[in-house]
C-alpha atoms as a PDB file:
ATOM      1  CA  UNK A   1       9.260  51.162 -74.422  1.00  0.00           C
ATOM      2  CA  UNK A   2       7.117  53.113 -72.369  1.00  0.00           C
ATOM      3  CA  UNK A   3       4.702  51.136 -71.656  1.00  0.00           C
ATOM      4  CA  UNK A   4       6.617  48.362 -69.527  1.00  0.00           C
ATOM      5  CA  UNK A   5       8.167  51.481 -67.900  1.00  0.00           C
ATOM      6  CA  UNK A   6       4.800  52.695 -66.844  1.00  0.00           C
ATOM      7  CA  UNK A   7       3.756  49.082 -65.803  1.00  0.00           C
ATOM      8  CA  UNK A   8       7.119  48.671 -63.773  1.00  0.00           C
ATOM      9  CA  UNK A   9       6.806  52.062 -61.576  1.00  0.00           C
ATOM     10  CA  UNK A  10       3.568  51.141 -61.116  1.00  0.00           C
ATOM     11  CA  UNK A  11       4.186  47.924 -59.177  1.00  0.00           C
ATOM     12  CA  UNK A  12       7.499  49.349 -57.346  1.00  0.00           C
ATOM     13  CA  UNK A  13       5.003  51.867 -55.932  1.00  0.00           C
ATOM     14  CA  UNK A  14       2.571  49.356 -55.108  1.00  0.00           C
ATOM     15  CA  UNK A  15       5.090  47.401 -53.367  1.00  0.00           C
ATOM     16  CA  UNK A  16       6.091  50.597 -51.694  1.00  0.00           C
ATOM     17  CA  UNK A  17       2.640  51.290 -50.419  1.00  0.00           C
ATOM     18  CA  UNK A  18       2.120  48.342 -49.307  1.00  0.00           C
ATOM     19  CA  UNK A  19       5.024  47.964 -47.519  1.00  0.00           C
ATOM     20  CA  UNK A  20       4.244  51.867 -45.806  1.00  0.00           C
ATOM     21  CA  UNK A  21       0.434  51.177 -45.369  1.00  0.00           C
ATOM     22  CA  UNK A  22      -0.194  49.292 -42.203  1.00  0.00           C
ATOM     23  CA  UNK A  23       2.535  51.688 -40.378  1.00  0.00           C
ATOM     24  CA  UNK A  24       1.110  54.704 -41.627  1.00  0.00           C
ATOM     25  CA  UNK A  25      -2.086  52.937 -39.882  1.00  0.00           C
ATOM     26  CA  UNK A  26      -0.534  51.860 -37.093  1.00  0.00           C
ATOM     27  CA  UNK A  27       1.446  55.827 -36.153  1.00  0.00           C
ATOM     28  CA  UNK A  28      -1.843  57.544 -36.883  1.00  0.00           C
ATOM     29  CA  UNK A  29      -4.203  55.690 -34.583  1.00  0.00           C
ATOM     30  CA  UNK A  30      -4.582  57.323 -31.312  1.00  0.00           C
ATOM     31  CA  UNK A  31      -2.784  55.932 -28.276  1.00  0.00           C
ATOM     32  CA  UNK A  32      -5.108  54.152 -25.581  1.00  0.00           C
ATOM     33  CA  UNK A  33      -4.686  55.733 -22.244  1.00  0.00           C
ATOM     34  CA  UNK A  34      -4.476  53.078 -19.512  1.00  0.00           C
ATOM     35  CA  UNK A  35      -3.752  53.068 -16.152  1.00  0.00           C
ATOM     36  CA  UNK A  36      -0.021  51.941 -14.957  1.00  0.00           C
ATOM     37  CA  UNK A  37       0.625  48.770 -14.694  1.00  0.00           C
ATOM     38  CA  UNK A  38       2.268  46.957 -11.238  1.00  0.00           C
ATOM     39  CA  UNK A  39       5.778  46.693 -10.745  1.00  0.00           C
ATOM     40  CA  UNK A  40       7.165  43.378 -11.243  1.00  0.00           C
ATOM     41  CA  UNK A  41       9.802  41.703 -10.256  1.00  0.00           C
ATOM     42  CA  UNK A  42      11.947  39.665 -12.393  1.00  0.00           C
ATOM     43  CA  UNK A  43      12.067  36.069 -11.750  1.00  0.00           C
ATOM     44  CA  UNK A  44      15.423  34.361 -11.866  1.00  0.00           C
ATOM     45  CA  UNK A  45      15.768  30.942 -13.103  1.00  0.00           C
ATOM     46  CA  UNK A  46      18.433  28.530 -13.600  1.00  0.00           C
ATOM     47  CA  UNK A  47      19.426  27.686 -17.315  1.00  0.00           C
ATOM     48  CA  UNK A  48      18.277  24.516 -18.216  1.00  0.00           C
ATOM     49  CA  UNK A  49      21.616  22.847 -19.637  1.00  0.00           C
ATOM     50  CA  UNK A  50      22.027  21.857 -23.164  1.00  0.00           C
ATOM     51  CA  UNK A  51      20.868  18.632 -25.084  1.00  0.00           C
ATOM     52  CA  UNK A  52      23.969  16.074 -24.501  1.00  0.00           C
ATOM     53  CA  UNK A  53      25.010  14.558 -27.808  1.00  0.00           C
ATOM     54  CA  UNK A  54      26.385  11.152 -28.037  1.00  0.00           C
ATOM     55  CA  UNK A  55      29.556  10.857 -30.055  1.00  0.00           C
ATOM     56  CA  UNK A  56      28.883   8.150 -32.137  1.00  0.00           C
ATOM     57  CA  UNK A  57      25.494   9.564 -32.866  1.00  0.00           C
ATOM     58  CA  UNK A  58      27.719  12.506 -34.185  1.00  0.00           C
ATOM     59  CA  UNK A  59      30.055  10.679 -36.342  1.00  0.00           C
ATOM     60  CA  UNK A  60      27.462   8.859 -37.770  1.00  0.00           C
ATOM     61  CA  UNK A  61      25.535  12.387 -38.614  1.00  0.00           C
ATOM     62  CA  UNK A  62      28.936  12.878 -39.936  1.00  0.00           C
ATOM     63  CA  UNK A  63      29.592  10.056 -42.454  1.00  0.00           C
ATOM     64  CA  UNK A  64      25.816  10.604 -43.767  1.00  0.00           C
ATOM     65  CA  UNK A  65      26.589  14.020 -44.446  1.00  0.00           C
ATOM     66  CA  UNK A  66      29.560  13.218 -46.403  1.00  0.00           C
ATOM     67  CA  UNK A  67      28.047  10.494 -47.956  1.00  0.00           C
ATOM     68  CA  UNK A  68      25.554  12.542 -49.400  1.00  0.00           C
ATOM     69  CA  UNK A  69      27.955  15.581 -50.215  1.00  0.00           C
ATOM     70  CA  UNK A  70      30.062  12.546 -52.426  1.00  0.00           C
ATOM     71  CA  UNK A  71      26.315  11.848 -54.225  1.00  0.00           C
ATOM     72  CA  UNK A  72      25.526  15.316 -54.902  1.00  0.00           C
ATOM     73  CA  UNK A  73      29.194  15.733 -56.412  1.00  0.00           C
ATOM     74  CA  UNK A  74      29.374  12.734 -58.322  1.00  0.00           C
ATOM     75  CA  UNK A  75      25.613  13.827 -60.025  1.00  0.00           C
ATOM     76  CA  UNK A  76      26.929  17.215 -60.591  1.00  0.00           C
ATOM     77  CA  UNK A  77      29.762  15.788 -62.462  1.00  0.00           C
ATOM     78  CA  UNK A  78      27.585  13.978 -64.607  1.00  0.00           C
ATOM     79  CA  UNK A  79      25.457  16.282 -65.419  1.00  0.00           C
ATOM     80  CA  UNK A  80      28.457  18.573 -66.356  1.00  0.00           C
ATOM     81  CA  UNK A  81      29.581  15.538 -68.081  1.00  0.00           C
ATOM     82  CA  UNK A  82      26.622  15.237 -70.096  1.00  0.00           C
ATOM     83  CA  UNK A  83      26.252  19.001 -71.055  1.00  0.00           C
ATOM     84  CA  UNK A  84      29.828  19.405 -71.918  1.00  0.00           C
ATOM     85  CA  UNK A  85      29.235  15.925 -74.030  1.00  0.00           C
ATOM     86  CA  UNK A  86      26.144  17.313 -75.935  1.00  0.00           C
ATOM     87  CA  UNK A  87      27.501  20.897 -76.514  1.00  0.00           C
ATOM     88  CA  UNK A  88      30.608  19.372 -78.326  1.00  0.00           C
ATOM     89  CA  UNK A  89      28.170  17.014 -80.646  1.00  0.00           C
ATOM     90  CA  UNK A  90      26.523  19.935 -81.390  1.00  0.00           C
ATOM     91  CA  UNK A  91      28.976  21.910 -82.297  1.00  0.00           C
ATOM     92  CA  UNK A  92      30.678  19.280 -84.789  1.00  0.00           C
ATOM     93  CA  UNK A  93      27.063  19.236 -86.067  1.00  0.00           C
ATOM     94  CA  UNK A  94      27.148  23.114 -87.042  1.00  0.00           C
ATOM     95  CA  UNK A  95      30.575  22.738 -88.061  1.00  0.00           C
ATOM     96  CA  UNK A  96      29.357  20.046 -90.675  1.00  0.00           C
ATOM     97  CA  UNK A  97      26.462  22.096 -91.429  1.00  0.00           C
ATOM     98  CA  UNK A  98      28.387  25.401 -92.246  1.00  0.00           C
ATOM     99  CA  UNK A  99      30.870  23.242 -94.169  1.00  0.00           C
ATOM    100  CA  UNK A 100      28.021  21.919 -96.550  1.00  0.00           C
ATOM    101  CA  UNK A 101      26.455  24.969 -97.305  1.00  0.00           C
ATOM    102  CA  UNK A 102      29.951  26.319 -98.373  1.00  0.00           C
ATOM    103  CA  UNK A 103      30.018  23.013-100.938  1.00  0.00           C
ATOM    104  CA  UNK A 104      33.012  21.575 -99.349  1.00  0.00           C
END
């Protein structure tokens, strides 16, 4: 039991480190000295407006998404389908099972 303890601290404080390392690095390294750098002045610029989106193409976006929303629901229910299905075979199984070995 100790063992997997050992093995688990061991890789939270590597992950640790190695999340701490390169700022460690990067706060202990010494600061370049350079000279001041020119005021600038901020350039102003218009905002380019948006992309323009054509209803249609939006409804159509629309009716694909859905479409494929109805897919992935009707596969999910068929999957569930098929689990649901299998577990209920196998339990009749067991029960016939348990019901043999008790000679009935």
């Amino acid at each position: 039991m100790t063992k997997p303890r050992r093995v688990l601290a061991a890789l939270m404080l590597g992950v640790l480190l190695s999340f701490t390392a390169p700022t460690v690095l990067a706060v202990a390294a010494p600061a370049a000295v350079s000279a001041p750098a020119p005021a600038v002045q901020p350039v102003v610029t218009q905002a380019q407006p948006g992309p323009v989106i054509d209803p249609a193409d939006n409804a159509r976006a629309n009716a694909q998404k859905t479409k494929s929303k109805i897919v992935v629901g009707v596969v999910a229910a068929v999957l569930l389908g098929i689990v649901l299905w299998g577990r209920s075979i196998r339990g009749k199984k067991r029960k016939k099972s348990a019901d043999q070995a008790k000679g009935k």
